[in-house]
Structures are given as C-alpha cells and as structure tokens.
N, C-alpha and C. Protein backbone atom coordinates (compact mmCIF):
# COMPACT_ATOMS: atom_id res chain seq x y z
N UNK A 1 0.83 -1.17 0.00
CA UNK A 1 0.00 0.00 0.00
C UNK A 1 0.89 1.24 0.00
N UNK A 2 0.38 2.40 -0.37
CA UNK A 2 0.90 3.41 -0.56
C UNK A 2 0.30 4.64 0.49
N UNK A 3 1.34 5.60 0.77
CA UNK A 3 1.22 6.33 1.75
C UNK A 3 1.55 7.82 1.25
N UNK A 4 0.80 8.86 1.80
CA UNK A 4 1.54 10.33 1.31
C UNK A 4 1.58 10.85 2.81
N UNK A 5 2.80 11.66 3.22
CA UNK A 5 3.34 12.26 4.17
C UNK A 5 3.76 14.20 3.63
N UNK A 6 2.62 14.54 3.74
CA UNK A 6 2.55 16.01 3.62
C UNK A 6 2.91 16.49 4.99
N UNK A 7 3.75 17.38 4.86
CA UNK A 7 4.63 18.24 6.34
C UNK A 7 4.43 19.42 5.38
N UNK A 8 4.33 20.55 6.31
CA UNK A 8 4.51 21.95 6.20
C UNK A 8 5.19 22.44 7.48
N UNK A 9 6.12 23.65 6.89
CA UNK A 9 7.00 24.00 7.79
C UNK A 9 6.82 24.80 8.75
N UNK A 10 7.10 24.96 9.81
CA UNK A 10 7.14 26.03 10.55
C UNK A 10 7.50 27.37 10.22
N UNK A 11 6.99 28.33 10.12
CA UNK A 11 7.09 29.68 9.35
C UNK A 11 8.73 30.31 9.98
N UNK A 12 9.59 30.43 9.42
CA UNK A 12 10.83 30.87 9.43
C UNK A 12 11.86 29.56 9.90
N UNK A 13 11.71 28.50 9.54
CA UNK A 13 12.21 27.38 10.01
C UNK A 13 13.62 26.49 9.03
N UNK A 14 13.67 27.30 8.05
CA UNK A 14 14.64 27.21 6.74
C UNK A 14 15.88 26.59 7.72
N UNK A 15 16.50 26.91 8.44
CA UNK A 15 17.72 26.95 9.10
C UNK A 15 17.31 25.58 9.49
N UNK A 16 16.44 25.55 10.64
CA UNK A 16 15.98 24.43 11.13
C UNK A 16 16.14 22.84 10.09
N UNK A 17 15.43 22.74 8.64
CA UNK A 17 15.65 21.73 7.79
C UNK A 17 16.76 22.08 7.36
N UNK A 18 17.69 22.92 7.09
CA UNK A 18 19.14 22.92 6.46
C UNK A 18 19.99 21.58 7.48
N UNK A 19 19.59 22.32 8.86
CA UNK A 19 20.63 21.74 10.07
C UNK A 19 20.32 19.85 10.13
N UNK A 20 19.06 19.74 9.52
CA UNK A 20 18.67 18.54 10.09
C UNK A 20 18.54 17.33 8.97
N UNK A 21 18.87 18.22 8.18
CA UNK A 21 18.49 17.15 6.00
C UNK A 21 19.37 15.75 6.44
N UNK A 22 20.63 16.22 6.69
CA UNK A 22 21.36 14.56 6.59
C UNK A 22 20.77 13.80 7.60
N UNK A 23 20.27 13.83 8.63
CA UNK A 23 19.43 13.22 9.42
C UNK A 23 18.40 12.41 8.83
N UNK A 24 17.79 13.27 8.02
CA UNK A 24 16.36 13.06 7.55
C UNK A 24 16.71 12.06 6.54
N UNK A 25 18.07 12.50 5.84
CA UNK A 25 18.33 11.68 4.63
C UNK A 25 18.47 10.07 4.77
N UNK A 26 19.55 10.30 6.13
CA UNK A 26 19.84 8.88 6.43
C UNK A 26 18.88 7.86 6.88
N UNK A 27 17.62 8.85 7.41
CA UNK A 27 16.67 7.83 7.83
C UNK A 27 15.60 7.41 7.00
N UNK A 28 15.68 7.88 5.95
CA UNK A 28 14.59 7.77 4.37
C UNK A 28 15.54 6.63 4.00
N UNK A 29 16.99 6.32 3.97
CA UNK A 29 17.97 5.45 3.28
C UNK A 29 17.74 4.07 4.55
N UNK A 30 17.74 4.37 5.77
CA UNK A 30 17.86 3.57 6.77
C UNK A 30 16.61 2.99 6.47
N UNK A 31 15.69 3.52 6.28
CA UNK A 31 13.99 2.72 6.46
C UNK A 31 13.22 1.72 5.13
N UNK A 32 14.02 2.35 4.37
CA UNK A 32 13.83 1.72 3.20
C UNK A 32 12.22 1.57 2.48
N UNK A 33 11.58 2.38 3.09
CA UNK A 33 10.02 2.62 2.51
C UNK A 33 9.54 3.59 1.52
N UNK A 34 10.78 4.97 1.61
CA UNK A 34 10.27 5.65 0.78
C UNK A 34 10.25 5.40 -0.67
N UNK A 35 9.90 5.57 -1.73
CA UNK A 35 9.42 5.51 -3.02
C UNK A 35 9.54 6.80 -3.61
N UNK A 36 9.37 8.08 -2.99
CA UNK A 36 9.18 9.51 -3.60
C UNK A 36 9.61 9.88 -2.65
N UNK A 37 10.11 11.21 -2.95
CA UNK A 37 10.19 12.40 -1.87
C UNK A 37 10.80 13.65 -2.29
N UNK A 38 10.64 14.65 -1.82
CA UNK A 38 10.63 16.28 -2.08
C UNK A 38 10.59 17.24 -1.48
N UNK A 39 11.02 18.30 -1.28
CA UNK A 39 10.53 19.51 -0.68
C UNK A 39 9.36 20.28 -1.37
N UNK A 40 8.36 20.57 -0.84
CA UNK A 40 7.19 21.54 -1.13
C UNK A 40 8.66 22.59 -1.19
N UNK A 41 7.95 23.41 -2.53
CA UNK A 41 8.75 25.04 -2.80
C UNK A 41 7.88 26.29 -2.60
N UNK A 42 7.89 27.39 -1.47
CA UNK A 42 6.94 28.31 -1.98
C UNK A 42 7.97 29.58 -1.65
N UNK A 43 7.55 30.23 -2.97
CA UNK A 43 8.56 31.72 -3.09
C UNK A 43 10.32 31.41 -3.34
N UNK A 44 10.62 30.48 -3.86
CA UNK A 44 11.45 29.78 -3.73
C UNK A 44 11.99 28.86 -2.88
N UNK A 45 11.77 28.92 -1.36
CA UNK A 45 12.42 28.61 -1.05
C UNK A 45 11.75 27.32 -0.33
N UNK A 46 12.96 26.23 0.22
CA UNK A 46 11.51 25.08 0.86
C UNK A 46 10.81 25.48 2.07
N UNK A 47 10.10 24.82 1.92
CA UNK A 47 8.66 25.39 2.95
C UNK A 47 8.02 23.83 3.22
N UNK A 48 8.07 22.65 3.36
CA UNK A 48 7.54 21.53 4.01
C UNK A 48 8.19 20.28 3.06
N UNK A 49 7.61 19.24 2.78
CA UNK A 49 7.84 17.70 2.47
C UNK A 49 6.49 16.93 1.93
N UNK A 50 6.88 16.40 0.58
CA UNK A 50 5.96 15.35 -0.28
C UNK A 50 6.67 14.38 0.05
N UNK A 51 6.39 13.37 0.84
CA UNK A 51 6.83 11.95 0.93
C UNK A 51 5.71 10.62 0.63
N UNK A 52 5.95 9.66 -0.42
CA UNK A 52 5.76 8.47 -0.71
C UNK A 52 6.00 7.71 -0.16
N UNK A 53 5.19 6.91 1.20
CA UNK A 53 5.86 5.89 1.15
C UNK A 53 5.28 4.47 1.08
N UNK A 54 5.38 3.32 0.80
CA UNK A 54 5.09 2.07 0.75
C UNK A 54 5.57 1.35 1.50
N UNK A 55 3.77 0.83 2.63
CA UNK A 55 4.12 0.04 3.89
C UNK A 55 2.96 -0.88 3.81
N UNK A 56 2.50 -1.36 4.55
CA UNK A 56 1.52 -2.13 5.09
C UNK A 56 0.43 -1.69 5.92
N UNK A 57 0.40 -0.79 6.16
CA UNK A 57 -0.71 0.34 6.94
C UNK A 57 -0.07 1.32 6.87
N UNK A 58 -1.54 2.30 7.60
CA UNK A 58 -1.09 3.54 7.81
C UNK A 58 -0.63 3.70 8.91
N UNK A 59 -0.38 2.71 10.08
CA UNK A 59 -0.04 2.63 11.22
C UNK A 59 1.61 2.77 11.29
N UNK A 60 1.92 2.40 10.03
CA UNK A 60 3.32 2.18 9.97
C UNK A 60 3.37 3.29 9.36
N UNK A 61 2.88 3.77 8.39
CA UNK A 61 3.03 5.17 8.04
C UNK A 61 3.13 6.31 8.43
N UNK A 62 2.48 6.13 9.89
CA UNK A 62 2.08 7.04 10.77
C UNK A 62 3.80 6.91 11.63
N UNK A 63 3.88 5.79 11.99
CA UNK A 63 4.83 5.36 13.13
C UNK A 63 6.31 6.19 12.10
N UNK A 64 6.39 5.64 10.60
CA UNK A 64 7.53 6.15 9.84
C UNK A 64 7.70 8.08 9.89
N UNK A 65 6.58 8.74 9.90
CA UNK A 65 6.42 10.02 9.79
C UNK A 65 6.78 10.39 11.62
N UNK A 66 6.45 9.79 12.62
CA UNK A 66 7.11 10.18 13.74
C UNK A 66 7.80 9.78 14.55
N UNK A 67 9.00 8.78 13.33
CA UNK A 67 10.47 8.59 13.96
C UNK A 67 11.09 9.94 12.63
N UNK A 68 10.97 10.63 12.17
CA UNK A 68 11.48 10.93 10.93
C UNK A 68 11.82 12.59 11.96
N UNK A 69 13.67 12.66 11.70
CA UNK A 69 14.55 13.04 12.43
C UNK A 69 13.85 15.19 12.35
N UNK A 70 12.96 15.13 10.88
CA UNK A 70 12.65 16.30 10.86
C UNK A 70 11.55 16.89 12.35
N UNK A 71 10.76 15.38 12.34
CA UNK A 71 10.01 15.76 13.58
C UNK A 71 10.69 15.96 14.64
N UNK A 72 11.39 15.66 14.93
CA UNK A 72 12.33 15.64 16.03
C UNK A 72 12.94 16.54 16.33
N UNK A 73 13.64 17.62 15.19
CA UNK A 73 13.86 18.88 15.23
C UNK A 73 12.89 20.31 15.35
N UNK A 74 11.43 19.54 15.60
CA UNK A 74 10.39 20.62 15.38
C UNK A 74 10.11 21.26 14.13
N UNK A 75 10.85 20.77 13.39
CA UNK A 75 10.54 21.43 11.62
C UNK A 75 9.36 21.89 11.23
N UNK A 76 7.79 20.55 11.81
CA UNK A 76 7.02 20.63 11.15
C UNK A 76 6.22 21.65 11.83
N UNK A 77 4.66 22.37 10.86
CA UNK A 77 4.01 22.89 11.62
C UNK A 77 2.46 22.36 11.58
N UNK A 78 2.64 21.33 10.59
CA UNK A 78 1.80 20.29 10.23
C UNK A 78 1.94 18.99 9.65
N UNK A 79 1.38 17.90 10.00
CA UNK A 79 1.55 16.50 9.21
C UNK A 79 0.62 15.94 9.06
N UNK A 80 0.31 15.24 7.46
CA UNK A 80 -0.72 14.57 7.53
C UNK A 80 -0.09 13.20 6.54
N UNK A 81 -0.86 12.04 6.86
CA UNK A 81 -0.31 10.62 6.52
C UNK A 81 -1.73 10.26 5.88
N UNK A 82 -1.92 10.10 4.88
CA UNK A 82 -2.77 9.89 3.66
C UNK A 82 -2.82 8.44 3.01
N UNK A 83 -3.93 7.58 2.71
CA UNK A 83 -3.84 6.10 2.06
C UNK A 83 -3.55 6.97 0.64
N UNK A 84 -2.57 6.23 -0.55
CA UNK A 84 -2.72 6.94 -1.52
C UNK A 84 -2.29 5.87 -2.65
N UNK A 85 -3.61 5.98 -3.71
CA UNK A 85 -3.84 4.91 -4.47
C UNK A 85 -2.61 5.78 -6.19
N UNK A 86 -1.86 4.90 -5.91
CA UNK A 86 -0.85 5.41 -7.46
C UNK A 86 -1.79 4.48 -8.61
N UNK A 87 -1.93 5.58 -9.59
CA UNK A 87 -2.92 5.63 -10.71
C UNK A 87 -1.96 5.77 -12.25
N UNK A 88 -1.28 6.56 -12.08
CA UNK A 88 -0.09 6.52 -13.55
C UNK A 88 1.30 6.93 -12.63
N UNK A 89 2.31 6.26 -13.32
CA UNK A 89 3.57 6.27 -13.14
C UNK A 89 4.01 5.19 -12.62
C-alpha cells in the first residue's frame, strides 16, 4: 500500500531543515520505505515535504512520519499521513 506524508514547515524554520536534512536523509535510506520524496517550494524557497511511502498500513506510516529526524527537530508545523492509491507512473 501506498502512503503520502505532507509536512509543512514552521514559518521561518529554513535553518531548522538545512541543520537537520542529513538526518532526515539517512533515515529515508535507513527505512527503506520511501518511493518519492521532495521539498514543497513556496517563493522559492523550501517550505515543508511530499513523501511516498510504501508500507503495510497507515499505522506504519504514521509510526515512519514520527520517527522521521525532521520531527524531532520541530521542523514541522503540520503532518498529515494519507492512504494513496498510485494511478499513472
């Protein structure tokens, strides 16, 4: 099954995901679920996270989005974990 992990950032929080990306990186590489992933862009600059991932529930989806090192740094200022049916691609 497929999962979407929409985060939006905390309003002036840029520094915050700069300091914390290799974190985040290693644990998208460590977990081995993601499928997609991205920074939301607004005004250029990043402003939250499109993450894909493929698990077995949303329980695990849920559980993957709050070990994920960005939460941990307070990055987010929202999260939502979505069932999400892939249709083309």
């Amino acid at each position: 099954m497929f999962f979407t992990v929409i985060c939006r950032d905390r309003p002036g929080a840029l520094q915050t995901r700069l300091d914390s990306r290799a974190a985040h990186l290693a644990y998208i590489e460590a977990t081995g679920i993601v499928r997609m992933a991205g920074p939301l862009i607004e005004a250029g600059q990043m402003a939250g996270s499109l993450i894909i991932l493929e698990c077995e529930s949303i329980a695990a989806a849920q559980s993957w989005a709050d070990g994920d090192p960005y939460k941990a740094a307070d990055l987010f200022d929202s999260v939502s974990v979505t069932e999400w049916k892939k249709v083309i691609g």
